[in-house]
C-alpha atoms as a PDB file:
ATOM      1  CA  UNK A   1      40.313  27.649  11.717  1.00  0.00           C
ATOM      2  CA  UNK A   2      42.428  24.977  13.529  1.00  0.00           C
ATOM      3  CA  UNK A   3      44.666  26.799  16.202  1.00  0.00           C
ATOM      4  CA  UNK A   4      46.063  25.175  18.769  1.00  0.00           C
ATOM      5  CA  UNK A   5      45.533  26.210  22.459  1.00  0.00           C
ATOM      6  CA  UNK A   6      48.447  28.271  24.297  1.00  0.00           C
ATOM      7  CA  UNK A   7      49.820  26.837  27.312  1.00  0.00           C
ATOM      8  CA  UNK A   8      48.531  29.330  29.268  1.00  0.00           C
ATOM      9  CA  UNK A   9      44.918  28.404  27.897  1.00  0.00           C
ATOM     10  CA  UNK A  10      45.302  24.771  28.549  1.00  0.00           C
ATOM     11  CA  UNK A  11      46.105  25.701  31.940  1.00  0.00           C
ATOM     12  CA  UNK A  12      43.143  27.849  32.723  1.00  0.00           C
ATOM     13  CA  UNK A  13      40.955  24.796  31.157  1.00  0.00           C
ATOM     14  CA  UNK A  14      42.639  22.372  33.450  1.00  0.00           C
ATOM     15  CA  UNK A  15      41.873  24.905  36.196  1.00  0.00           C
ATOM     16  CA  UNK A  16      38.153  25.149  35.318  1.00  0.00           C
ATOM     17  CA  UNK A  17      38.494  21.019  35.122  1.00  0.00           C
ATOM     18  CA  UNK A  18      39.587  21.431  38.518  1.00  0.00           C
ATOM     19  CA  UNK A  19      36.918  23.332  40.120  1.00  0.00           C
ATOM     20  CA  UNK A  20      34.355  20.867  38.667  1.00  0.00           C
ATOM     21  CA  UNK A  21      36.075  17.960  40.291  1.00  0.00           C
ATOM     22  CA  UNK A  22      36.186  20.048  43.921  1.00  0.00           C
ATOM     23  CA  UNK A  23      32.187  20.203  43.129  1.00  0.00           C
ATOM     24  CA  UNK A  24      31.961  16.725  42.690  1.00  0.00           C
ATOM     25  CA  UNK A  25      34.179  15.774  45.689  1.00  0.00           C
ATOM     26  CA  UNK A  26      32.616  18.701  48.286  1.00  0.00           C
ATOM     27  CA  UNK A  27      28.923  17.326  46.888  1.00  0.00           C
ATOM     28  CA  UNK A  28      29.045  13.648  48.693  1.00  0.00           C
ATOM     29  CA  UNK A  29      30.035  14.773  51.931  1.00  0.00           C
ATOM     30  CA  UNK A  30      28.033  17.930  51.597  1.00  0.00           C
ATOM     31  CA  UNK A  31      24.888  15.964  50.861  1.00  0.00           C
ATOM     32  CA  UNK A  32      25.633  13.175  53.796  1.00  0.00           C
ATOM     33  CA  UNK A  33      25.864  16.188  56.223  1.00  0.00           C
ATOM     34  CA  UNK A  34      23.040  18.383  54.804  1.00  0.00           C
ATOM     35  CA  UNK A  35      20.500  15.337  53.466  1.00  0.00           C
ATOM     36  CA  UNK A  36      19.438  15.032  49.908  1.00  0.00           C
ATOM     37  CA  UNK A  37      15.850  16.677  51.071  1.00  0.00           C
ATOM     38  CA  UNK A  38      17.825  19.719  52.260  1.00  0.00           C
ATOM     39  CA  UNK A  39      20.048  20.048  49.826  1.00  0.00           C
ATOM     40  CA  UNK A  40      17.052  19.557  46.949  1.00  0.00           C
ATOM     41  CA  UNK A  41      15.187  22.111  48.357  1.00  0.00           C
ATOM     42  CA  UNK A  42      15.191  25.715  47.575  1.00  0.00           C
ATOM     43  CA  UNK A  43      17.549  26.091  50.707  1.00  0.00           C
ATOM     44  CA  UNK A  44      15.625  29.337  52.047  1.00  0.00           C
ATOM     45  CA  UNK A  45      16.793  28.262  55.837  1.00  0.00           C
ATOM     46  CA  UNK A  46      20.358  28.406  55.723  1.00  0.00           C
ATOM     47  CA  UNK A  47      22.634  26.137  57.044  1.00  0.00           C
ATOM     48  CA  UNK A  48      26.240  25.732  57.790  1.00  0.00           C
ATOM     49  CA  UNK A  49      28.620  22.593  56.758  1.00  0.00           C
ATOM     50  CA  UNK A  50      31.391  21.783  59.010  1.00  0.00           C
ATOM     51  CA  UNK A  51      33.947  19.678  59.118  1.00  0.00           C
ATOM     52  CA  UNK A  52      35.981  17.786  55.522  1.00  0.00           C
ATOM     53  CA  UNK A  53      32.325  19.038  53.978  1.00  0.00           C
ATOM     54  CA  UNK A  54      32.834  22.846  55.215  1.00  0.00           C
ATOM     55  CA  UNK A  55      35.986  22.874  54.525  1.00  0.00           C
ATOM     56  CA  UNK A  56      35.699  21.295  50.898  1.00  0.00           C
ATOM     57  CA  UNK A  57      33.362  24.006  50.302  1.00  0.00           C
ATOM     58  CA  UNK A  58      35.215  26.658  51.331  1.00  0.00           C
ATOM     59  CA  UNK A  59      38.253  25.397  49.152  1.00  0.00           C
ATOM     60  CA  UNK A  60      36.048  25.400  46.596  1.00  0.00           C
ATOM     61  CA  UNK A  61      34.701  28.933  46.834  1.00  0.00           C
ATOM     62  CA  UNK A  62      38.471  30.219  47.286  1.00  0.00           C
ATOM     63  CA  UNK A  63      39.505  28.203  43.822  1.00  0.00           C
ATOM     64  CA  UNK A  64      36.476  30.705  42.515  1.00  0.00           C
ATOM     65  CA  UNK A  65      38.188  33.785  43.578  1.00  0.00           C
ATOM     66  CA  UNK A  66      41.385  32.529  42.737  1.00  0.00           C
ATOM     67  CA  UNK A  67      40.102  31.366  39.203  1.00  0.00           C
ATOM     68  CA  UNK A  68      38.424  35.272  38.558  1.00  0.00           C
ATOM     69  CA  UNK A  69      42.102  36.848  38.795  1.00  0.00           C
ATOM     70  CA  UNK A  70      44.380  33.958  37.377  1.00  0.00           C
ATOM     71  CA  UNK A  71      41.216  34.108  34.361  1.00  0.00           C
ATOM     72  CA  UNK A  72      42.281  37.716  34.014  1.00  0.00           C
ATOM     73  CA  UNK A  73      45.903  37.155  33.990  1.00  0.00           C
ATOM     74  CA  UNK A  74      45.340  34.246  31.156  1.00  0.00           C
ATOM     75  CA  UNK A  75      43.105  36.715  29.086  1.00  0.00           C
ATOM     76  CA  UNK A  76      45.525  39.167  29.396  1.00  0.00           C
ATOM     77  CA  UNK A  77      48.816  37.246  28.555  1.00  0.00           C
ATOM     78  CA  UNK A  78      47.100  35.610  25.504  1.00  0.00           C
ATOM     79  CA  UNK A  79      45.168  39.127  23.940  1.00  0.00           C
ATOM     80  CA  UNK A  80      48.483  40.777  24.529  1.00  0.00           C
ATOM     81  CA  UNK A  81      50.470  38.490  22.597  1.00  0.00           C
ATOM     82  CA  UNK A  82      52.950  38.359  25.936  1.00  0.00           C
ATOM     83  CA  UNK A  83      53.176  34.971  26.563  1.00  0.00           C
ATOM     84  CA  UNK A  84      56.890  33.631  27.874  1.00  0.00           C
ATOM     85  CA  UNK A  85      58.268  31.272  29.796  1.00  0.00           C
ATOM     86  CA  UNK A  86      57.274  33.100  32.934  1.00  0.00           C
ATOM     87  CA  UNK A  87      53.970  33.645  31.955  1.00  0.00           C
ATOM     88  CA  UNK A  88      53.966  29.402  31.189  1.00  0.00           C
ATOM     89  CA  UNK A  89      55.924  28.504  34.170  1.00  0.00           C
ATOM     90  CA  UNK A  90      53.785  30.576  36.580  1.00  0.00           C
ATOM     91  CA  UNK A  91      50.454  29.435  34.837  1.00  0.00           C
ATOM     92  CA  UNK A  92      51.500  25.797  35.777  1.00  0.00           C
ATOM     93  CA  UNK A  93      52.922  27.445  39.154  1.00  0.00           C
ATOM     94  CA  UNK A  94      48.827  28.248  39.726  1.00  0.00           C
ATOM     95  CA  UNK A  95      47.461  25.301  39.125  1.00  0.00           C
ATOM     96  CA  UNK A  96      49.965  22.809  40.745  1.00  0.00           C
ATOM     97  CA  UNK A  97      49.437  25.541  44.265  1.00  0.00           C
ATOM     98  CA  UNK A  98      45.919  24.719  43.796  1.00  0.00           C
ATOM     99  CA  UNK A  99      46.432  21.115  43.303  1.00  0.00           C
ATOM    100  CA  UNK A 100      47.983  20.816  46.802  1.00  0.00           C
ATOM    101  CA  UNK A 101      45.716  23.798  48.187  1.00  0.00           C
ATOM    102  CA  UNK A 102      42.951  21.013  47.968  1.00  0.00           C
ATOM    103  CA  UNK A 103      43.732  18.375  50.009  1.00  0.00           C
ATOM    104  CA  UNK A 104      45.833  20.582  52.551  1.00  0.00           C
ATOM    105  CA  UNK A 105      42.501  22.793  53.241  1.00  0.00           C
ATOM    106  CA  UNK A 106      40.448  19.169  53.119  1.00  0.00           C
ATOM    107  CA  UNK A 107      42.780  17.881  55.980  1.00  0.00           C
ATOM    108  CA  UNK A 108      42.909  21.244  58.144  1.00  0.00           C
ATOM    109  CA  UNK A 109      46.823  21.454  57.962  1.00  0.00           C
ATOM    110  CA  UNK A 110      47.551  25.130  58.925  1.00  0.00           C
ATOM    111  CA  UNK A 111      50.212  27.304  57.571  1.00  0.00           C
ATOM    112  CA  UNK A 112      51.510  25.405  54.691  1.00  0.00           C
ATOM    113  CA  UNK A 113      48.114  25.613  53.352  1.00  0.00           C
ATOM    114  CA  UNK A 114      48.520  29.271  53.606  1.00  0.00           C
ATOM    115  CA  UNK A 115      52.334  29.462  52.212  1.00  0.00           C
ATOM    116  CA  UNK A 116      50.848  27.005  49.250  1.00  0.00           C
ATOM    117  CA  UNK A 117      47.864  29.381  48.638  1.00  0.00           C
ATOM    118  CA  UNK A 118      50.317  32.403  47.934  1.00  0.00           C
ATOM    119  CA  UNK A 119      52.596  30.694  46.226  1.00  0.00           C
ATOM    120  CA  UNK A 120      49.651  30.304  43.500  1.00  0.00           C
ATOM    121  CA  UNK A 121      48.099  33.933  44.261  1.00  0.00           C
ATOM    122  CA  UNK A 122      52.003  35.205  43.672  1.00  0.00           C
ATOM    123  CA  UNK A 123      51.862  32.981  40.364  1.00  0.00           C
ATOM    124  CA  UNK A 124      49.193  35.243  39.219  1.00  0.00           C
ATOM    125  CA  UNK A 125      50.444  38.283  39.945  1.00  0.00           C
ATOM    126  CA  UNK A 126      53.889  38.006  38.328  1.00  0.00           C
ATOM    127  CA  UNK A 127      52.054  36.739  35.254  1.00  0.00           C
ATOM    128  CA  UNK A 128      50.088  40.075  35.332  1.00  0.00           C
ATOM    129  CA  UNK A 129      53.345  42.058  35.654  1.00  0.00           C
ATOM    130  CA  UNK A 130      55.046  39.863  33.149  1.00  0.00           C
ATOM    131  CA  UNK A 131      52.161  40.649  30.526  1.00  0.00           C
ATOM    132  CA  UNK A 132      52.455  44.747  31.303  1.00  0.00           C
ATOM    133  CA  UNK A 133      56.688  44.363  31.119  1.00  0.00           C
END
């Protein structure tokens, strides 16, 4: 069966794309920081990144909360048949916000980091209500 992914779907695998390249990018600094004998160990002493490294991680973990609900939205829109041009434009609405979310987190710029998160946390939520309409 050849069908072709939704938008909505290509989205959410961009997304996931996403997340793997804020691995890759919080995993040098995270390393330098920590030290490859650390960080190859079974870690049962925790410890703490700060700085670009702490705050690429924590990015990263809020892209993994983020990623759960906009997942469900996805799951929802496509199962239900109730994709639209809402449901497209705010899938694309998500991922751009997260886009920018990166970099504004990595740099420590307050507040418009914050307006950009809900912007994409807003995305989600009117493509749940969009599905149940």
């Amino acid at each position: 069966m050849n069908v072709a992914l939704s938008a909505e779907l290509t989205v959410l695998a961009l997304a996931a794309l996403l997340q793997v390249l804020q691995l890759l990018v919080m995993a040098v600094p995270a390393n330098k920081q920590l030290g490859v004998q650390y960080t190859a160990s079974p870690r049962d002493e925790g410890r703490t990144l700060s700085g670009v490294a702490g705050r690429l991680h924590r990015a990263m973990g809020n892209h993994f909360e983020g990623l759960i609900l906009f997942t469900i939205a996805v799951v929802v829109v496509v199962l239900g048949e109730r994709s639209s041009t809402v449901t497209v434009a705010c899938a694309w609405t998500y991922l751009t916000a997260r886009v920018v979310y990166v970099p504004l987190y990595a740099f420590g710029v307050p507040y418009l980091r914050s307006l950009v998160w809900s912007i994409g946390f807003f995305a989600t939520v009117i493509m749940l209500l969009a599905a149940l309409v």
